[in-house]
N, C-alpha and C. Protein backbone atom coordinates (compact mmCIF):
# COMPACT_ATOMS: atom_id res chain seq x y z
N UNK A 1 0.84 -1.16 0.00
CA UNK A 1 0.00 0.00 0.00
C UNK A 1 0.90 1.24 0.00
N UNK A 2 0.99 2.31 -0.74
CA UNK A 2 1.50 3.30 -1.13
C UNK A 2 0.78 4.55 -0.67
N UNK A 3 0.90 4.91 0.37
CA UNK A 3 0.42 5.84 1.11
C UNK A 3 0.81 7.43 0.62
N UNK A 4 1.83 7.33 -0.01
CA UNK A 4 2.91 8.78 -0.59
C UNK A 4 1.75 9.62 -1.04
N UNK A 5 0.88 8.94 -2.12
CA UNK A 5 -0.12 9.56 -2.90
C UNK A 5 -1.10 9.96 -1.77
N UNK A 6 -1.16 9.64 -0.87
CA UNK A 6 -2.90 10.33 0.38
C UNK A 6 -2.71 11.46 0.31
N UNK A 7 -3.22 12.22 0.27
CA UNK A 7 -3.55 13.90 1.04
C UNK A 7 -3.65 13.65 2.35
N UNK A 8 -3.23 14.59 3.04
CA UNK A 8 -3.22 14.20 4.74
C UNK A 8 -4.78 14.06 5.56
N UNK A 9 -6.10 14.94 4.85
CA UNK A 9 -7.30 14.39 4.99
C UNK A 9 -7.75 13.06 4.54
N UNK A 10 -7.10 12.66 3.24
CA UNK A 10 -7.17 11.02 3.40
C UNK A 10 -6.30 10.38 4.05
N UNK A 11 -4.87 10.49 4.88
CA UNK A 11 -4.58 10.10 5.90
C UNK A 11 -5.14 9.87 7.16
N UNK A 12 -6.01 11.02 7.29
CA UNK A 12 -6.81 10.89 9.03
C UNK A 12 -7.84 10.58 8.77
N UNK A 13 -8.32 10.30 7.35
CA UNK A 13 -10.01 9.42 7.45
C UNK A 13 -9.50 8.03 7.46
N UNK A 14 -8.23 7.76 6.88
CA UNK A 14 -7.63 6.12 7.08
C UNK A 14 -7.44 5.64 8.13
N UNK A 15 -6.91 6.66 8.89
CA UNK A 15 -6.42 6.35 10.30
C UNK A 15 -7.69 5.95 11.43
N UNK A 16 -8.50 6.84 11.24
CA UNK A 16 -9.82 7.00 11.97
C UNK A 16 -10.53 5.99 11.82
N UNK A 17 -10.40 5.29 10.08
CA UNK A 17 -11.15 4.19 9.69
C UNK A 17 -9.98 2.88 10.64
N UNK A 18 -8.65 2.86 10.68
CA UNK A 18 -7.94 1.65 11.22
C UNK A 18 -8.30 1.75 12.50
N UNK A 19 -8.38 2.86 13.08
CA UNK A 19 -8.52 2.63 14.58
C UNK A 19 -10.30 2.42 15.19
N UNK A 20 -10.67 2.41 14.08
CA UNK A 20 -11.97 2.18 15.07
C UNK A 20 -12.01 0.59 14.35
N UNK A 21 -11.60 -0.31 13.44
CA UNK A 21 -11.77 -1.47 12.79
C UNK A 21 -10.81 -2.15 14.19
N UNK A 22 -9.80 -1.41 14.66
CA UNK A 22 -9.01 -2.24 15.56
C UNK A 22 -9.92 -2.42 16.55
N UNK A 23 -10.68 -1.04 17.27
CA UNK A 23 -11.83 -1.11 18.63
C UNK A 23 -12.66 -2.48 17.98
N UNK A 24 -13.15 -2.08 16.94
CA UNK A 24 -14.64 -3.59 16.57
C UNK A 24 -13.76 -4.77 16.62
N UNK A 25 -12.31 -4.98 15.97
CA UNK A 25 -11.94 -6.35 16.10
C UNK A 25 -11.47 -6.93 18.10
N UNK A 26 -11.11 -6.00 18.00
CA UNK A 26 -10.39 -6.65 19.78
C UNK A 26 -11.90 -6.52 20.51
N UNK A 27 -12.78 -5.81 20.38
CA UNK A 27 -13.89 -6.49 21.61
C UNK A 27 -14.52 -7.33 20.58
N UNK A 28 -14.51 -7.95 19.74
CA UNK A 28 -15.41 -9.14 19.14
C UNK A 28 -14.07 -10.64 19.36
N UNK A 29 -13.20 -10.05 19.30
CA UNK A 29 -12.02 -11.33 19.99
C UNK A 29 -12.03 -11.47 21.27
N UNK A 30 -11.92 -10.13 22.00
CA UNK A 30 -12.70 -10.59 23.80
C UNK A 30 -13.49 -10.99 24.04
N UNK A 31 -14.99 -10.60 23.18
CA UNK A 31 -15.72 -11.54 23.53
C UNK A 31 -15.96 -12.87 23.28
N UNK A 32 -15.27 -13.39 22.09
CA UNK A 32 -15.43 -14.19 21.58
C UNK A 32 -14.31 -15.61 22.49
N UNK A 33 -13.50 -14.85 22.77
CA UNK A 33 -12.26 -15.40 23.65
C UNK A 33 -12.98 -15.61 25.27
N UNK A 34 -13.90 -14.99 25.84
CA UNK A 34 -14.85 -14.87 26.98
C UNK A 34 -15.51 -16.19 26.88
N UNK A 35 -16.15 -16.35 25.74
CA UNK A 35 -17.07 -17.52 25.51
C UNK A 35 -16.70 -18.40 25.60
N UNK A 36 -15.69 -18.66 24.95
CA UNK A 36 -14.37 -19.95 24.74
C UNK A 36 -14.15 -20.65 25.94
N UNK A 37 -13.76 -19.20 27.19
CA UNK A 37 -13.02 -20.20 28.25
C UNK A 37 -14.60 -20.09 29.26
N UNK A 38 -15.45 -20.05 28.70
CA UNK A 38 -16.62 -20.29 29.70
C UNK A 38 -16.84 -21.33 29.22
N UNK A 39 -16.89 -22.18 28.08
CA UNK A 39 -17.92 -23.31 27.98
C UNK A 39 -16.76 -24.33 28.44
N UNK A 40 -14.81 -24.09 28.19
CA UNK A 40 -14.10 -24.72 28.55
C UNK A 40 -14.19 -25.33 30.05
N UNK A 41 -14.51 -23.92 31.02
CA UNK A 41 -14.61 -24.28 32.45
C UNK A 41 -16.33 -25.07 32.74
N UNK A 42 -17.26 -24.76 32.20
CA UNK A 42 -18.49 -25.32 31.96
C UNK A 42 -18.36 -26.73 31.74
N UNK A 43 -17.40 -27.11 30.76
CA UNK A 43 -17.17 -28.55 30.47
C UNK A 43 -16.11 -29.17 31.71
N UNK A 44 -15.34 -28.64 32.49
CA UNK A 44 -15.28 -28.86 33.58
C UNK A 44 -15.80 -28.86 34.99
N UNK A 45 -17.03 -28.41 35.15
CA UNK A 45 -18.08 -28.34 35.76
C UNK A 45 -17.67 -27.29 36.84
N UNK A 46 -16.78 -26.25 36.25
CA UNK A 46 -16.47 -24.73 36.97
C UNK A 46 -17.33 -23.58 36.07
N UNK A 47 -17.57 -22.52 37.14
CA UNK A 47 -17.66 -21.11 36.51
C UNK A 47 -16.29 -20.90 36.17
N UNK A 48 -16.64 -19.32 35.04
CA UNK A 48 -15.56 -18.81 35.25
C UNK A 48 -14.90 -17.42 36.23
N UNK A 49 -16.12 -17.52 37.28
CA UNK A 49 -15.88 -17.14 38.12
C UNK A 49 -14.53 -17.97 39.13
N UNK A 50 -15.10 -19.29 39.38
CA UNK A 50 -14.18 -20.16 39.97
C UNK A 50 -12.77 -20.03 39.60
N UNK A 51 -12.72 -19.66 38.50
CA UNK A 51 -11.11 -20.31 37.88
C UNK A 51 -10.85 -18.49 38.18
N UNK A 52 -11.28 -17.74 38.46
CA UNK A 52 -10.39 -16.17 38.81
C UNK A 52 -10.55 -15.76 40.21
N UNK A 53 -11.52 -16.30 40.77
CA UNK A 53 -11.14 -16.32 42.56
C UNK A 53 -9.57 -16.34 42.67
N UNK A 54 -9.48 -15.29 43.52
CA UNK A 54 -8.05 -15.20 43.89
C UNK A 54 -8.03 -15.33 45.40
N UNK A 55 -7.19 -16.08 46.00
CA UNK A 55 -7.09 -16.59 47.18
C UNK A 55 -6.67 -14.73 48.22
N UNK A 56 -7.40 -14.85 49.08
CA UNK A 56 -7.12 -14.03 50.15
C UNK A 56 -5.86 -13.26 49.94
N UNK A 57 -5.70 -11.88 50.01
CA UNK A 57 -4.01 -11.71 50.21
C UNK A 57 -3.15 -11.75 51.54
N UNK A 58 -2.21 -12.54 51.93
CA UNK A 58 -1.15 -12.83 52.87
C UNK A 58 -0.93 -11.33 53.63
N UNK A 59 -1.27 -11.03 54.94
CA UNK A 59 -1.38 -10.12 55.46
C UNK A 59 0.52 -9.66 55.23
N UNK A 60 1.47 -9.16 54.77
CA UNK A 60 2.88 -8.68 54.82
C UNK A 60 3.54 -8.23 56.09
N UNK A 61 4.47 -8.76 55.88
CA UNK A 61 5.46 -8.20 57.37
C UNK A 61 5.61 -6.80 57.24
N UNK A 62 5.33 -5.78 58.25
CA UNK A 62 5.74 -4.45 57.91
C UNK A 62 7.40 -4.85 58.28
N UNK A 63 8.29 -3.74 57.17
CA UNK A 63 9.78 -3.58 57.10
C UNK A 63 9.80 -3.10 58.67
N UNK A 64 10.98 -3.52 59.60
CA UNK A 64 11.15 -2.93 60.95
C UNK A 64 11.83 -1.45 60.56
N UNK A 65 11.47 -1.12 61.46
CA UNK A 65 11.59 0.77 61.40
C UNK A 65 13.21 1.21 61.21
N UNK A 66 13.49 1.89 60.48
CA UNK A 66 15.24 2.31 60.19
C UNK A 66 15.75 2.36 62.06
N UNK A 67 16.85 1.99 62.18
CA UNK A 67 18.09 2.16 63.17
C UNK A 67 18.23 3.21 62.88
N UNK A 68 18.05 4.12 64.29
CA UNK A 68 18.87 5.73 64.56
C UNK A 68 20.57 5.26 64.83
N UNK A 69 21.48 5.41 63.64
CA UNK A 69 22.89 5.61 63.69
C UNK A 69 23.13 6.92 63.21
N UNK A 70 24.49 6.66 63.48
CA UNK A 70 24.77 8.14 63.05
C UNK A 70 24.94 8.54 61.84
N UNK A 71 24.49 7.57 60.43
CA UNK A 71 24.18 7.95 59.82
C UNK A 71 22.90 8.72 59.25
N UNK A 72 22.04 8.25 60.17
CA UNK A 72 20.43 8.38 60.65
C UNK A 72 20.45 9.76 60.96
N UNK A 73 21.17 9.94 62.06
CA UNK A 73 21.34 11.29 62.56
C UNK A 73 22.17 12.31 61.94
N UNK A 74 23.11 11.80 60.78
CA UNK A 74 23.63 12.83 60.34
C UNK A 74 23.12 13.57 58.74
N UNK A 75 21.75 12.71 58.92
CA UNK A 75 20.92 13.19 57.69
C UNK A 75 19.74 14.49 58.20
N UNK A 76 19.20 15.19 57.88
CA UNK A 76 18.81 16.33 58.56
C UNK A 76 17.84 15.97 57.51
N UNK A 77 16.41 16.28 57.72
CA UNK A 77 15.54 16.77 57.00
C UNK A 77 15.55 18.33 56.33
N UNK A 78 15.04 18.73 55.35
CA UNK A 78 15.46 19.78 54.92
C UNK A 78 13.77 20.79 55.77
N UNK A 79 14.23 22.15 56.14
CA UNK A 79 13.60 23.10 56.46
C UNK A 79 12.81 23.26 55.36
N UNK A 80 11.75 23.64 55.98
CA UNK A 80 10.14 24.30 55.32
C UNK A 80 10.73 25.46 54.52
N UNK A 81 10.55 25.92 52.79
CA UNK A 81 11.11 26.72 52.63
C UNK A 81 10.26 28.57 53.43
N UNK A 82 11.51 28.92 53.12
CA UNK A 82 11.17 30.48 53.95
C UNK A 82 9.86 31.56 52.94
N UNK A 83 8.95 31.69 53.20
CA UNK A 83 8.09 32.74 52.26
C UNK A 83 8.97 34.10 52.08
N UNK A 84 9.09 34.32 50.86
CA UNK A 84 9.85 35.73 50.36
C UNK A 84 9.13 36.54 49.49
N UNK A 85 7.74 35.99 49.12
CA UNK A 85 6.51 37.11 48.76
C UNK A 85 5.75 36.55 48.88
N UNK A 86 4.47 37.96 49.11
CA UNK A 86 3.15 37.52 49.63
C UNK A 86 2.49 37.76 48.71
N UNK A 87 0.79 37.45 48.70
CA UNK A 87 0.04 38.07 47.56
C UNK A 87 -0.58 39.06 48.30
N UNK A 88 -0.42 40.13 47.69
CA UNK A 88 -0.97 41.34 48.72
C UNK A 88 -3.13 41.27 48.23
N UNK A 89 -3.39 40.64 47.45
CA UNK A 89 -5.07 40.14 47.58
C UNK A 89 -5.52 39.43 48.63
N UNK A 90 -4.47 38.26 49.35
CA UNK A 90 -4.70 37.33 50.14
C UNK A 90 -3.07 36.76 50.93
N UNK A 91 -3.44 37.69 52.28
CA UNK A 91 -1.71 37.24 52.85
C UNK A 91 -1.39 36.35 53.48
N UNK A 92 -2.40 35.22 53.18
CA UNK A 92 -2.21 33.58 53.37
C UNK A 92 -1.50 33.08 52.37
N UNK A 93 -1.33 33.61 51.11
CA UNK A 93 -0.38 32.78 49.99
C UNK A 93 0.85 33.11 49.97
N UNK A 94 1.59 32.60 50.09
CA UNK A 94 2.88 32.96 49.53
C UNK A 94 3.62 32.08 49.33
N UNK A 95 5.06 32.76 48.45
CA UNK A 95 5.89 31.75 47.43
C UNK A 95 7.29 32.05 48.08
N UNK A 96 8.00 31.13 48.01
CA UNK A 96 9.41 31.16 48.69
C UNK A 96 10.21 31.73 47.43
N UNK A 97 9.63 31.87 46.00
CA UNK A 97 10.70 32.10 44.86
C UNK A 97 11.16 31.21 44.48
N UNK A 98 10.79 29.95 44.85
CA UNK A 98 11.51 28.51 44.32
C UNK A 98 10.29 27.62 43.41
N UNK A 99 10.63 27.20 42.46
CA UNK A 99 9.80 26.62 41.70
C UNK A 99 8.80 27.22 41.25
N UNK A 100 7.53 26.86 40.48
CA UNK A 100 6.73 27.22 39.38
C UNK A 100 5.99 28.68 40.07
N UNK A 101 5.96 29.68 39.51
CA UNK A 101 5.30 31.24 39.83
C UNK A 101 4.39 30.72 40.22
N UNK A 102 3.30 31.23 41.15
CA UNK A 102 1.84 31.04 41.54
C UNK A 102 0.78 31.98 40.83
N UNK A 103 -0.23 31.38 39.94
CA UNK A 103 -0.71 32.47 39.23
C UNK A 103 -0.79 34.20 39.93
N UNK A 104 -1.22 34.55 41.03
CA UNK A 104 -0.93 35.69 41.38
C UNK A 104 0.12 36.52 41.14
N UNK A 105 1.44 36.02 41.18
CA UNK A 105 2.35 36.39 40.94
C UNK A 105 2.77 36.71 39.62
N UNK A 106 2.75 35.93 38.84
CA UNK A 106 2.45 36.25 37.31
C UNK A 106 1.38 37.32 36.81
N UNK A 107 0.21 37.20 37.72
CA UNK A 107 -0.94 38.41 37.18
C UNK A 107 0.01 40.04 37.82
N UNK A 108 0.52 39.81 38.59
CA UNK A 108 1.18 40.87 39.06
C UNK A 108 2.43 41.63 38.27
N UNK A 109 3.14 40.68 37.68
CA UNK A 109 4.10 41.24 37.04
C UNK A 109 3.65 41.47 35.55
N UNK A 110 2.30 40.93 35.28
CA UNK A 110 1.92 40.97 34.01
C UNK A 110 1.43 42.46 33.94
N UNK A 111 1.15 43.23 34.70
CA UNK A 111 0.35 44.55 35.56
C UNK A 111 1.68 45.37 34.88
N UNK A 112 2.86 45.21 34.84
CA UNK A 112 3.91 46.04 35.15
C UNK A 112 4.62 45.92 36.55
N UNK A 113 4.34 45.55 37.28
CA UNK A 113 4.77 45.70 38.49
C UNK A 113 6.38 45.02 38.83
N UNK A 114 6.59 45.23 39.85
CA UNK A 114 7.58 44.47 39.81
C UNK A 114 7.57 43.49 41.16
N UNK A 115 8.34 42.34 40.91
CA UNK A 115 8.23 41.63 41.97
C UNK A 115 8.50 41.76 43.53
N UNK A 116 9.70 42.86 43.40
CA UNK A 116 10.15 43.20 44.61
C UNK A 116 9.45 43.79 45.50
N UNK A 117 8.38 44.31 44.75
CA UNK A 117 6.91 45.23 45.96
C UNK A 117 6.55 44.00 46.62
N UNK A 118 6.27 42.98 46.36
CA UNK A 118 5.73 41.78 47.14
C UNK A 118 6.72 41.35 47.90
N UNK A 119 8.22 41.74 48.35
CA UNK A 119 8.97 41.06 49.18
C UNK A 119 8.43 41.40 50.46
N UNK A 120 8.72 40.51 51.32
CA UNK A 120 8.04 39.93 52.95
C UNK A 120 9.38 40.48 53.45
């Protein structure tokens, strides 16, 4: 098949046409594959419920809790970062300057403004 010649609208009506022929073929093979292993387990005098019962899951050992050594101790969790602007609309938000702008902050500098009026 020589595709070179399609126009790219007969590319995406082809495509549109393969992918929905793939949806009709794989659920008419699932179902058809469904049926199969039902009359298989039927002729064994199971559902096929029976044959996918899955046994209880094995309650797991929790891992025992890390040893305080001094390697333990010489790891520090890192500090809450520090707020270094506020949103002066709402002075519950604020951004330390680290990672992605908070839309406020962006509407602010989009204003003209500059960022440094918002320093804390």
């Amino acid at each position: 098949m020589d595709l070179s010649t399609y126009t790219l609208p007969d590319l995406r009506r082809l495509q549109a046409r393969v992918e929905s022929e793939i949806r009709r073929r794989s659920d008419s093979t699932r179902r058809n594959l469904l049926k199969r292993m039902q009359k298989m387990a039927a002729d064994e005098g199971l559902s096929l419920d029976d044959l996918l019962e899955r046994p209880a899951p094995v309650a797991e050992a929790k891992p025992a809790a890390p040893k305080r050594g001094a390697r333990a101790a010489a790891k520090k969790e890192k500090p809450a970062p520090v707020i270094k602007y506020r949103n002066p609309a709402n002075t519950e938000q604020g951004w330390s300057g680290r990672g992605r702008k908070p839309q406020w902050a962006i509407d602010w500098i989009a204003q003209g403004k500059s960022l440094d009026e918002l320093a804390v």
